[in-house]
Structure formats: C-alpha cells, structure tokens
PDB file of N, CA and C in Angstrom:
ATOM      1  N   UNK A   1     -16.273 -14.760   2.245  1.00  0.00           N
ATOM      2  CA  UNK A   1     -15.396 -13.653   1.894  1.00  0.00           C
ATOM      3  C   UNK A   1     -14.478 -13.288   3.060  1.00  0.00           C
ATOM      4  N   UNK A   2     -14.905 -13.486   4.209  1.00  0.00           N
ATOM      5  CA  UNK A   2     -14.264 -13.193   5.410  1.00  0.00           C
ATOM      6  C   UNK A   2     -12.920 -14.100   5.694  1.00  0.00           C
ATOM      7  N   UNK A   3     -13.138 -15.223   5.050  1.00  0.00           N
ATOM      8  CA  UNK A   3     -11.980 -16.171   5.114  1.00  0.00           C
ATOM      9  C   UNK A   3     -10.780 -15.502   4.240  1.00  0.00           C
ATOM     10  N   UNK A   4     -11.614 -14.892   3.145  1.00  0.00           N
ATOM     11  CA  UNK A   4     -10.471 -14.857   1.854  1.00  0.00           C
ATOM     12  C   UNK A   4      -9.505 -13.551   2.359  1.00  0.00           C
ATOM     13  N   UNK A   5     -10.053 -12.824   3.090  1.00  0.00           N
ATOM     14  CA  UNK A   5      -9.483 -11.515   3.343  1.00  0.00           C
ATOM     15  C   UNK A   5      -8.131 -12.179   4.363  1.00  0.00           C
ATOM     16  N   UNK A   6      -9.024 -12.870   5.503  1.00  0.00           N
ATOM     17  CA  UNK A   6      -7.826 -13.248   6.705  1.00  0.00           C
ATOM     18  C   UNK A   6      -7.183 -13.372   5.653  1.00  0.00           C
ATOM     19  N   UNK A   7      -6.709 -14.220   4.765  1.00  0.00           N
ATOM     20  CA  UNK A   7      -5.489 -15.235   3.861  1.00  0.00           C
ATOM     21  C   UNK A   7      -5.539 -14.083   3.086  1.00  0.00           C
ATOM     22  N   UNK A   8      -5.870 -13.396   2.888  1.00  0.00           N
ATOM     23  CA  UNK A   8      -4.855 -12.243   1.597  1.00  0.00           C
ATOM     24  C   UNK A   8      -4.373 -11.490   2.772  1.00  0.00           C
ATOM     25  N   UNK A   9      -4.810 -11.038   4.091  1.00  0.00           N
ATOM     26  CA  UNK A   9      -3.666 -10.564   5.087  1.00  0.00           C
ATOM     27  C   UNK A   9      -2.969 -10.872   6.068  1.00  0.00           C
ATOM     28  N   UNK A  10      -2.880 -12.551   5.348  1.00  0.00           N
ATOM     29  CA  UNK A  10      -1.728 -13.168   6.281  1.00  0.00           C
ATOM     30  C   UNK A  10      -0.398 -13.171   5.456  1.00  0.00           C
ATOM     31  N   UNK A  11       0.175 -12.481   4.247  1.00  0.00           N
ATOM     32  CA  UNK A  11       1.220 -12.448   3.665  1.00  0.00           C
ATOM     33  C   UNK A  11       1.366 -11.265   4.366  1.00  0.00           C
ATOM     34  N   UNK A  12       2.643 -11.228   5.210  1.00  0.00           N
ATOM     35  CA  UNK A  12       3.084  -9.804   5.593  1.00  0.00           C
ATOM     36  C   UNK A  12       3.826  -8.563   4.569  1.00  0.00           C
ATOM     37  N   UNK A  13       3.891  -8.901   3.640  1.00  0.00           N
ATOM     38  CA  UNK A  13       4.151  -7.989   1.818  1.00  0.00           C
ATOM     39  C   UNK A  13       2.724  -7.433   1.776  1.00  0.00           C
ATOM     40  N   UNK A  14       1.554  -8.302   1.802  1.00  0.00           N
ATOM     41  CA  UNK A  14       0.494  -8.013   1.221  1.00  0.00           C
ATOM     42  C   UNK A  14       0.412  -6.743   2.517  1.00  0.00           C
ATOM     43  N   UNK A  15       0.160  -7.075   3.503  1.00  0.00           N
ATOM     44  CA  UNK A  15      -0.266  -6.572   4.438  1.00  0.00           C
ATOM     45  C   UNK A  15       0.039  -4.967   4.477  1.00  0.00           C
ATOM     46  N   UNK A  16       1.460  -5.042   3.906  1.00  0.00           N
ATOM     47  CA  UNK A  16       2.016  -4.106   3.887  1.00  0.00           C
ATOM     48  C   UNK A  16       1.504  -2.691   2.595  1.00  0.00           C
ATOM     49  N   UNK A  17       1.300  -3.497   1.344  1.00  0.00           N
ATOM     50  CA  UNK A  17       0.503  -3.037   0.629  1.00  0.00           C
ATOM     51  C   UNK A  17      -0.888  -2.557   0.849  1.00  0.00           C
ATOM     52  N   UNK A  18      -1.644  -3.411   1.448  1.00  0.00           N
ATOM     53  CA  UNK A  18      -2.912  -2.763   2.098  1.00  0.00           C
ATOM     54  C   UNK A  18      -2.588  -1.499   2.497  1.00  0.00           C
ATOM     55  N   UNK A  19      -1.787  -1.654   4.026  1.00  0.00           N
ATOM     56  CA  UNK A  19      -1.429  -0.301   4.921  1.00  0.00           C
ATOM     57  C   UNK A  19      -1.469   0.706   4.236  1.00  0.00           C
ATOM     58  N   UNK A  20      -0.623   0.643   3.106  1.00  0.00           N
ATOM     59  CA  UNK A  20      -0.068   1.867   2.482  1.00  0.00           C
ATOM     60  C   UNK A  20      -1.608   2.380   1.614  1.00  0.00           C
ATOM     61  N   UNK A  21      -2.608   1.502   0.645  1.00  0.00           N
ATOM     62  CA  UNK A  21      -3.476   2.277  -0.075  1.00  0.00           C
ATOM     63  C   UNK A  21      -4.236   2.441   0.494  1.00  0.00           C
ATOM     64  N   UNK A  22      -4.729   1.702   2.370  1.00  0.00           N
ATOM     65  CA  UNK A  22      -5.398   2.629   3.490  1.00  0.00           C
ATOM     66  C   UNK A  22      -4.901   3.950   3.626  1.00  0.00           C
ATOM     67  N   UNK A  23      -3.598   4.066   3.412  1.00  0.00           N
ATOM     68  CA  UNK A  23      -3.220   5.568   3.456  1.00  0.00           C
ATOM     69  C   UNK A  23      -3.132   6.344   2.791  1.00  0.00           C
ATOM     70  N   UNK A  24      -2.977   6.149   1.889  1.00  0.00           N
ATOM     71  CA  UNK A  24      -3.070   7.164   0.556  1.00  0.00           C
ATOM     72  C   UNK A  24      -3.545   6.195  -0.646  1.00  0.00           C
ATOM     73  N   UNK A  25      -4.530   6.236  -1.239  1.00  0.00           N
ATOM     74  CA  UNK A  25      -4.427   5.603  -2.686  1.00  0.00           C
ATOM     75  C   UNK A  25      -3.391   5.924  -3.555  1.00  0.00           C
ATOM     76  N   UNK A  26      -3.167   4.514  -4.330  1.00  0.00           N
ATOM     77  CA  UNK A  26      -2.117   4.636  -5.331  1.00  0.00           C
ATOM     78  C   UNK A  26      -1.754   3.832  -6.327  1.00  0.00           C
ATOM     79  N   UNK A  27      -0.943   4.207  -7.062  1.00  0.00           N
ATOM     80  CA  UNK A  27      -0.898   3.459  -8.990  1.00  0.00           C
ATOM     81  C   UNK A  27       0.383   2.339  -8.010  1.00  0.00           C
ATOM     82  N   UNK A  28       0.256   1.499  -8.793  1.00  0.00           N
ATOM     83  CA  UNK A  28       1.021   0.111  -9.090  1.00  0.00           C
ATOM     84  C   UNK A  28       2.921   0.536  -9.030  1.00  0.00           C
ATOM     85  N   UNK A  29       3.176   1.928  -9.410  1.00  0.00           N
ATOM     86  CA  UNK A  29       4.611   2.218  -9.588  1.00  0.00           C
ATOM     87  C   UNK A  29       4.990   2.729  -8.537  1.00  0.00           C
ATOM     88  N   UNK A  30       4.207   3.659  -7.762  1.00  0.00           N
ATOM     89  CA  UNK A  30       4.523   4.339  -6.673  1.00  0.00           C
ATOM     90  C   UNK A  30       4.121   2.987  -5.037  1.00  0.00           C
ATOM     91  N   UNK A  31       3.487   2.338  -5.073  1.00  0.00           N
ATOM     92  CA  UNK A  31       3.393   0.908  -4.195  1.00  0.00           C
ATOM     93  C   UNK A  31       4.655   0.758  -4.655  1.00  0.00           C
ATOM     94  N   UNK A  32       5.283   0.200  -5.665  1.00  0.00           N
ATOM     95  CA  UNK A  32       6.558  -0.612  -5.933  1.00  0.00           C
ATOM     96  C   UNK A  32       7.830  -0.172  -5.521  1.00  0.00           C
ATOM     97  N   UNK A  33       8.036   1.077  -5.196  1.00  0.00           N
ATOM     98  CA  UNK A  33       8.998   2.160  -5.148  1.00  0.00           C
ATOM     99  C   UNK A  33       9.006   2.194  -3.500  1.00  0.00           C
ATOM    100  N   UNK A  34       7.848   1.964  -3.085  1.00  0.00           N
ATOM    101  CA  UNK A  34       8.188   1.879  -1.356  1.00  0.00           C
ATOM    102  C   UNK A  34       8.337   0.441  -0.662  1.00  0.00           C
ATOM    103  N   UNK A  35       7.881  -0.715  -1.692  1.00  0.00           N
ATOM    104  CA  UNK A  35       8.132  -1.827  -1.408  1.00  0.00           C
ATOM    105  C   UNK A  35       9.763  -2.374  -1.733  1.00  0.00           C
ATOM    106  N   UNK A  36       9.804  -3.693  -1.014  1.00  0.00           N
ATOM    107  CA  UNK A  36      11.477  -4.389  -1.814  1.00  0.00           C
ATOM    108  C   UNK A  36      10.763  -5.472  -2.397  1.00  0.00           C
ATOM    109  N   UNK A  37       9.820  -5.407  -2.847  1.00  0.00           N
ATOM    110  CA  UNK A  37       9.162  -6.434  -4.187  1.00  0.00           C
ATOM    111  C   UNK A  37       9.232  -5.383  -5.926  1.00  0.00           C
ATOM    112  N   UNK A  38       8.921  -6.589  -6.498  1.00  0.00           N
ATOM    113  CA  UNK A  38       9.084  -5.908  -7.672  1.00  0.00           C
ATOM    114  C   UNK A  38       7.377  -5.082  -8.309  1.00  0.00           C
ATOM    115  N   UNK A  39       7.248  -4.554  -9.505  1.00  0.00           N
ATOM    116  CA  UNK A  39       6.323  -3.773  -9.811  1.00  0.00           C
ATOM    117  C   UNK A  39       4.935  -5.288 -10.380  1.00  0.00           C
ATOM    118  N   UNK A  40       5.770  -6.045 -10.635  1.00  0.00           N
ATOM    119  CA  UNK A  40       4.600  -7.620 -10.898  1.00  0.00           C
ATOM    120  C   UNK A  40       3.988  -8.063 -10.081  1.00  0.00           C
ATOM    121  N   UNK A  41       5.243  -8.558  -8.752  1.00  0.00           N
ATOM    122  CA  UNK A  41       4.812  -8.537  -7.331  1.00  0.00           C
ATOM    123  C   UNK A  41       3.652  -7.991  -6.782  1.00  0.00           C
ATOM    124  N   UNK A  42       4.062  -6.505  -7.028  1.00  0.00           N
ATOM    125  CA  UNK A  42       2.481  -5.841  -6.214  1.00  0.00           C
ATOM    126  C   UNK A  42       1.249  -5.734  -6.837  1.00  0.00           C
ATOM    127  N   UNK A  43       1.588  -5.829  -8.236  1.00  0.00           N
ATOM    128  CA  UNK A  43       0.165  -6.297  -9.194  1.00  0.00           C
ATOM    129  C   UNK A  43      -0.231  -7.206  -8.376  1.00  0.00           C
ATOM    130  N   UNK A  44       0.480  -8.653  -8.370  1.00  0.00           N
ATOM    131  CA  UNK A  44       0.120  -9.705  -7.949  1.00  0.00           C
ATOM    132  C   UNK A  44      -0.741  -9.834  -6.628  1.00  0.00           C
ATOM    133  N   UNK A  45       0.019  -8.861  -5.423  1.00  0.00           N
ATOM    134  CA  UNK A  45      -0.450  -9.083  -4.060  1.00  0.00           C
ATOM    135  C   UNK A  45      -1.991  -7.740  -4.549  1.00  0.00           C
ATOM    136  N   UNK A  46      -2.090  -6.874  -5.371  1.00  0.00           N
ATOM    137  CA  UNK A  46      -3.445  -6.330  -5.095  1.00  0.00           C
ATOM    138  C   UNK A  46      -4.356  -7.267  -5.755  1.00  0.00           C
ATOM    139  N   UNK A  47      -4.313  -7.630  -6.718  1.00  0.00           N
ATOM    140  CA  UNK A  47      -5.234  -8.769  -6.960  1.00  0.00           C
ATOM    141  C   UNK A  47      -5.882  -9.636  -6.343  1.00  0.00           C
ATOM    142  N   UNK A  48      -4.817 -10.192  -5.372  1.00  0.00           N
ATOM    143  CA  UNK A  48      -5.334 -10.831  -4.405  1.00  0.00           C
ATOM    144  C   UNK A  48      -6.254 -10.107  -3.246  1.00  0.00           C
ATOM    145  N   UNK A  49      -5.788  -8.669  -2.881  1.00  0.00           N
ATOM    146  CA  UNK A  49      -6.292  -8.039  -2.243  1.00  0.00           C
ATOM    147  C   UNK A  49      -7.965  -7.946  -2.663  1.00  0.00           C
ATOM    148  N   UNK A  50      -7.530  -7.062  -3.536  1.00  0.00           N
ATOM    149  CA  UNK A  50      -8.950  -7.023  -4.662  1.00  0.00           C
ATOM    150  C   UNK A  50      -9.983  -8.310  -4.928  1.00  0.00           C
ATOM    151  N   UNK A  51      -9.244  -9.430  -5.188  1.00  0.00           N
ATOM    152  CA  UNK A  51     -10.576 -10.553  -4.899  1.00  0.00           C
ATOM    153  C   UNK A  51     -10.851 -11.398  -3.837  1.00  0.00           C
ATOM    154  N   UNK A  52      -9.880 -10.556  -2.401  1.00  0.00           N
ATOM    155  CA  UNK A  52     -10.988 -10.584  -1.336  1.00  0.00           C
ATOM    156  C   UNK A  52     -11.771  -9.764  -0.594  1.00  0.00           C
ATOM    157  N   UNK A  53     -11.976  -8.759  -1.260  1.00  0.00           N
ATOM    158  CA  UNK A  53     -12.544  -7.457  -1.763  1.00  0.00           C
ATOM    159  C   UNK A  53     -11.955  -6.438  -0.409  1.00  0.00           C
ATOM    160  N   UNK A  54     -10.916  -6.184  -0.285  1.00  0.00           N
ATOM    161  CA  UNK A  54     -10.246  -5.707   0.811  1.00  0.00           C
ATOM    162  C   UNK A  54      -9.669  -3.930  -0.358  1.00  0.00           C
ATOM    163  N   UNK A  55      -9.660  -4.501  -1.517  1.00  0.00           N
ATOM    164  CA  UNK A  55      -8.993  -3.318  -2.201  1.00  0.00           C
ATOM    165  C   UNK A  55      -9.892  -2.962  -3.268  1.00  0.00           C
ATOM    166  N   UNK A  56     -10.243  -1.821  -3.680  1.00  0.00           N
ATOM    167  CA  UNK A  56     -10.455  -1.464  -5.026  1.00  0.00           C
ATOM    168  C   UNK A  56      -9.882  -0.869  -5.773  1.00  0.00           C
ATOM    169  N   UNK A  57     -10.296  -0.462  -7.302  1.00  0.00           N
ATOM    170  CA  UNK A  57      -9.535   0.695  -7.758  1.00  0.00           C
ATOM    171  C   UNK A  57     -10.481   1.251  -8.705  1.00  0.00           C
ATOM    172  N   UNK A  58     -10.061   2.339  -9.212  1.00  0.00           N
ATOM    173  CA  UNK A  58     -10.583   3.105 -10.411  1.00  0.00           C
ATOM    174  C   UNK A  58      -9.617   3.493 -11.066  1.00  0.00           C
ATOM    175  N   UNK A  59      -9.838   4.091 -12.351  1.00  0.00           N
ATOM    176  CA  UNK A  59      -8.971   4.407 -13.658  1.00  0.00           C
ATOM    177  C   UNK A  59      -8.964   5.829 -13.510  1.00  0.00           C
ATOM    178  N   UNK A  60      -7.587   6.393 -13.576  1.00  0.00           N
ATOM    179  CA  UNK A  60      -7.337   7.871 -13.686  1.00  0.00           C
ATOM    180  C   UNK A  60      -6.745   7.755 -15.104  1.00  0.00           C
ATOM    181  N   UNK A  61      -6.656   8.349 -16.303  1.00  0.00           N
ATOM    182  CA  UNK A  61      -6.105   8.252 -17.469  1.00  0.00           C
ATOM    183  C   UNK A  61      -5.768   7.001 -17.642  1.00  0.00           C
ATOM    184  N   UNK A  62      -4.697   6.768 -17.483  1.00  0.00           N
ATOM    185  CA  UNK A  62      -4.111   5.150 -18.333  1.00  0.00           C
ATOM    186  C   UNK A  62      -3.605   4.675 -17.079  1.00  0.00           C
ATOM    187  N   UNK A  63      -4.131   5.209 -15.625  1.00  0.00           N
ATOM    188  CA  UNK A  63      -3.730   4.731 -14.298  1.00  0.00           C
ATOM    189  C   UNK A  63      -4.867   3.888 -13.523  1.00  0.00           C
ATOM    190  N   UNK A  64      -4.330   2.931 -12.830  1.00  0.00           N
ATOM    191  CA  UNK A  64      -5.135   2.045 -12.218  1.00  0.00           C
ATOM    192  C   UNK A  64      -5.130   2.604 -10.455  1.00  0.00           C
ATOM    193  N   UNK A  65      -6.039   3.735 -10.228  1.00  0.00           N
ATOM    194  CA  UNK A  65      -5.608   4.125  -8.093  1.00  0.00           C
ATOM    195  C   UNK A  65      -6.153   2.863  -7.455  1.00  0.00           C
ATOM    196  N   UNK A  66      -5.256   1.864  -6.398  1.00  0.00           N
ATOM    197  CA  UNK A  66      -5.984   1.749  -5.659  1.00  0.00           C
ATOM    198  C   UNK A  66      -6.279   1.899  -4.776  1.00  0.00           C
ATOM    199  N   UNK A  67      -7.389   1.616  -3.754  1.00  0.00           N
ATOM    200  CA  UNK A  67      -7.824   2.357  -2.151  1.00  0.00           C
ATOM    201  C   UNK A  67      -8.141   0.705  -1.758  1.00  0.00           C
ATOM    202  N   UNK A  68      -8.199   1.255  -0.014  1.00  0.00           N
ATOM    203  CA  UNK A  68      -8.595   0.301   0.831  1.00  0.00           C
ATOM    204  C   UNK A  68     -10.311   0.178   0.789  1.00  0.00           C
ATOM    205  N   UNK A  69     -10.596  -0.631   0.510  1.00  0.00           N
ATOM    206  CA  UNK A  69     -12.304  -0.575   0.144  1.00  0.00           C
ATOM    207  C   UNK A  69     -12.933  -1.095   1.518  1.00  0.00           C
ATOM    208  N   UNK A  70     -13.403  -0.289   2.114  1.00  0.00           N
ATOM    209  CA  UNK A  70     -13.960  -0.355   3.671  1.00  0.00           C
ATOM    210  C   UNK A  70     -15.095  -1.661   3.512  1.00  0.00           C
ATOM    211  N   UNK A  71     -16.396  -1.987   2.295  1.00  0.00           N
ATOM    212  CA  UNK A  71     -17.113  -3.055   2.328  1.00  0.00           C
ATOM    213  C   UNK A  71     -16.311  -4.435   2.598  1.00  0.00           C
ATOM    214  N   UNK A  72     -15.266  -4.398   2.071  1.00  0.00           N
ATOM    215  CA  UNK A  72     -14.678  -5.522   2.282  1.00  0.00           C
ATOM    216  C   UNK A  72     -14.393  -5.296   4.213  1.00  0.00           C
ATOM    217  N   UNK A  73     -13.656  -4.460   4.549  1.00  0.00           N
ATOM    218  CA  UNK A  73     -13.595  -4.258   5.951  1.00  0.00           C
ATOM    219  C   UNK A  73     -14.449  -4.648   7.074  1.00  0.00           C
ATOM    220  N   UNK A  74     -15.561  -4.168   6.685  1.00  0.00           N
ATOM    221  CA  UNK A  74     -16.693  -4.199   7.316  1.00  0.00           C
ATOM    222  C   UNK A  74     -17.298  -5.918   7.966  1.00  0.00           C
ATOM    223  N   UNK A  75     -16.666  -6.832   7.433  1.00  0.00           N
ATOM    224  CA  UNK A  75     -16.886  -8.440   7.599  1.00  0.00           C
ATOM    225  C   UNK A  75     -16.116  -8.561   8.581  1.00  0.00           C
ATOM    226  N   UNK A  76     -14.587  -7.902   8.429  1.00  0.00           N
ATOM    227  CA  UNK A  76     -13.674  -8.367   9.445  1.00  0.00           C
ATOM    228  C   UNK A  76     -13.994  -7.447  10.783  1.00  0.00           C
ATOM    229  N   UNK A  77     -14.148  -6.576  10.653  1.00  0.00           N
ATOM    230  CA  UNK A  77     -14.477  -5.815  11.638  1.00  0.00           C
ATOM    231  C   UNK A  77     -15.505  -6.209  12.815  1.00  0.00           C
ATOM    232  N   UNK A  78     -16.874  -6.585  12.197  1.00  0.00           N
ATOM    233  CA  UNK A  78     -18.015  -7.442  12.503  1.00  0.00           C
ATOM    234  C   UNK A  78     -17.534  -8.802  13.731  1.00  0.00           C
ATOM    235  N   UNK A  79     -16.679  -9.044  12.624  1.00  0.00           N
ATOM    236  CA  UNK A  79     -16.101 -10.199  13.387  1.00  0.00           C
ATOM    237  C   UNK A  79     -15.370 -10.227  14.549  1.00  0.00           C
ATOM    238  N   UNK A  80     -13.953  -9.209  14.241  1.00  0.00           N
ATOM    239  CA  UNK A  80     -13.152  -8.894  15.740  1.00  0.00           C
ATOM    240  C   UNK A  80     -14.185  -8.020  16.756  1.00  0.00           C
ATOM    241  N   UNK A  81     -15.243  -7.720  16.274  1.00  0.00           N
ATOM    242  CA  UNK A  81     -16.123  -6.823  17.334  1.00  0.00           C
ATOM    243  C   UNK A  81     -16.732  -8.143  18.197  1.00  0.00           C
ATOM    244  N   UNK A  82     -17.336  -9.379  17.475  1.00  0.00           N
ATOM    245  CA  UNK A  82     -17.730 -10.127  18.270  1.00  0.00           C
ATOM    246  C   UNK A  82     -17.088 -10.751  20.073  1.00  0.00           C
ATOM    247  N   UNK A  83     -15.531 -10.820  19.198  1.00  0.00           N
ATOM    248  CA  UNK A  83     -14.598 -11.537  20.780  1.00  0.00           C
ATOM    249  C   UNK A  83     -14.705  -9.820  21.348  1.00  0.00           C
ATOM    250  N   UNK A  84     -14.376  -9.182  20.849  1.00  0.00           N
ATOM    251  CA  UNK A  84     -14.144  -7.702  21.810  1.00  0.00           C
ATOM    252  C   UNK A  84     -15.237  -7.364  23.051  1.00  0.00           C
ATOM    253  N   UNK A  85     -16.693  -7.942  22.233  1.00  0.00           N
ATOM    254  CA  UNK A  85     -17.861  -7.532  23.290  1.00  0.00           C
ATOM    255  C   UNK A  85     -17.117  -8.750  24.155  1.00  0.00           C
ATOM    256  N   UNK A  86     -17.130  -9.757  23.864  1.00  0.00           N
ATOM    257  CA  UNK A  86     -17.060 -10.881  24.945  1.00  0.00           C
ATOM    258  C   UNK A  86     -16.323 -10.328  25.929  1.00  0.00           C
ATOM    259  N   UNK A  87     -14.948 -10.305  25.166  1.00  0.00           N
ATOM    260  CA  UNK A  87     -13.718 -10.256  26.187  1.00  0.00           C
ATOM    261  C   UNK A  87     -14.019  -8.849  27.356  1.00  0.00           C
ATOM    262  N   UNK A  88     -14.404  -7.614  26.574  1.00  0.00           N
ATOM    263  CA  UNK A  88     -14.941  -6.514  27.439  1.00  0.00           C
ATOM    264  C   UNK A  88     -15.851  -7.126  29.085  1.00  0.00           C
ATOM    265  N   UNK A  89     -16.811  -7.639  28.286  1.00  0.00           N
ATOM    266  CA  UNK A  89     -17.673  -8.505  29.046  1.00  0.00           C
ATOM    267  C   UNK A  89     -17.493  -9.334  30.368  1.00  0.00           C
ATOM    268  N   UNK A  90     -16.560 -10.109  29.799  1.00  0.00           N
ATOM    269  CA  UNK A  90     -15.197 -11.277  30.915  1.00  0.00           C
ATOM    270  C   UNK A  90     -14.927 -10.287  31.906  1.00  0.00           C
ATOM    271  N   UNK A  91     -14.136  -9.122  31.131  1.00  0.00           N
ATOM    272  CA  UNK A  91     -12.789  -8.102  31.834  1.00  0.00           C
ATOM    273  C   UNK A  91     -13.962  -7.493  32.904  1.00  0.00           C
ATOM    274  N   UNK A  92     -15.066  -7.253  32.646  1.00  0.00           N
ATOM    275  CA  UNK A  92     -16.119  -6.656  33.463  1.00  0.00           C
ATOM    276  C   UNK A  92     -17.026  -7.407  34.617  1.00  0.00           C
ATOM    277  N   UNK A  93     -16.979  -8.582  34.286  1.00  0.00           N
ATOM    278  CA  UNK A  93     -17.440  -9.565  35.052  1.00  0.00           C
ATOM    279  C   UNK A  93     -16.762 -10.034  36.206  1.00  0.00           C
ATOM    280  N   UNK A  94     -14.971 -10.074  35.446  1.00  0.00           N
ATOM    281  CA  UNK A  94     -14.059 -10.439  36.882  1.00  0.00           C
ATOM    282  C   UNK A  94     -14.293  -9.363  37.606  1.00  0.00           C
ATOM    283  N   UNK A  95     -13.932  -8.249  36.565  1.00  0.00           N
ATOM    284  CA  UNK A  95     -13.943  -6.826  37.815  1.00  0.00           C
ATOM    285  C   UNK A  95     -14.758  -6.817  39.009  1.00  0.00           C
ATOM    286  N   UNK A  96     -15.480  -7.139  38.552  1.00  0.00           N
ATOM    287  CA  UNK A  96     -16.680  -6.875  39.883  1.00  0.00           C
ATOM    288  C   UNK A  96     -16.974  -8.031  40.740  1.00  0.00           C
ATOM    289  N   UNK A  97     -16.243  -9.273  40.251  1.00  0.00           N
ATOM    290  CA  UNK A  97     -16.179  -9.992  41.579  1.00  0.00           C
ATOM    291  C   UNK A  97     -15.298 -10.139  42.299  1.00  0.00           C
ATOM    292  N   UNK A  98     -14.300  -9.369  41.782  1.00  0.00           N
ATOM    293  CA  UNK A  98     -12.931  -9.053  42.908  1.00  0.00           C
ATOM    294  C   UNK A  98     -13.481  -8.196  43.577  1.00  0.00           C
ATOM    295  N   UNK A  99     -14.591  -7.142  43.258  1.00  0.00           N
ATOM    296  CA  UNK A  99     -14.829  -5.854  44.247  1.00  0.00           C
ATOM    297  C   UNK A  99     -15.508  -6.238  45.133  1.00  0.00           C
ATOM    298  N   UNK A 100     -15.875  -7.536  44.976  1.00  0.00           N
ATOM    299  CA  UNK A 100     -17.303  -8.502  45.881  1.00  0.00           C
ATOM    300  C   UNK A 100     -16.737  -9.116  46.899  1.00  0.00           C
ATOM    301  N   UNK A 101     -15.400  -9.635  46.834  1.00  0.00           N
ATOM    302  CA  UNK A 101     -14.517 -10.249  47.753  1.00  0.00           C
ATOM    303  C   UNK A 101     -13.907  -9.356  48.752  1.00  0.00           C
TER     304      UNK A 101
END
C-alpha cells in the first residue's frame, strides 16, 4: 500500500487535491472550482487517492465529502521516520567528532 500512495502522490494535480481535503474536506464541485482540471478529472485523481487509501469519504445527502484519511498516512510517515532517525543520528555522530578534533 505504501508503494501505491508514493504513485498516487507523484501526480502533482493529485497532490494538489490531497493538500486541499487535508485542509478542509470536500464535495467533488468545490475541489474542481479551485483546480484548472475539470470536475471528471478530480473524480478521477480521488479515486486514485482513495485506492491508495490516502483519501476517504462519506455521504452527506446526495454529497460525496472527502478527507485526508490519516491510516493511509500512517505507512508513509513510518517510513520517512525511518531515514529521519538515521539521518538525525549521522548529523549527531559527525557533530561530536568535530567537537573531538
């Protein structure tokens, strides 16, 4: 699943769509209205979102909201945390052998 997410947020459209229902959830018309894609388009890019489980939604009346669905998050996150300890790690390791010299 972790693969599918990188590749649904390597389209910089998609990406852009994410951003926005991290920020506010929202119906399919109001995404389209801040995008320069069309209202099919962003069907298209949440779908993709959605089956790499990066997005969800629920039904308000005859409306589809969607949100940024953090379970999906939680893989990628996991992941960039791994190089972060490292690199922290490195950055901490030189440190202190320059202070040794």
């Amino acid at each position: 699943m972790e693969q599918q997410a990188w590749d649904a947020l390597a389209d910089p459209t998609r990406r852009q769509v994410f951003e926005l229902v991290a920020r506010t959830p929202s119906h399919v018309q109001i995404l389209a209205d801040k995008l320069p894609v069309s209202r099919p388009a962003v069907s298209q890019h949440l779908k993709v979102l959605r089956d790499a489980g990066l997005v969800g939604a629920k039904k308000e009346g005859t409306r589809q909201i969607y949100f940024a669905d953090q379970r999906g998050l939680a893989g990628l996150r996991r992941w960039m945390e791994q190089f972060w300890d490292e690199a922290l790690a490195n950055y901490q390791a030189e440190f202190r052998e320059g202070e040794n010299d």
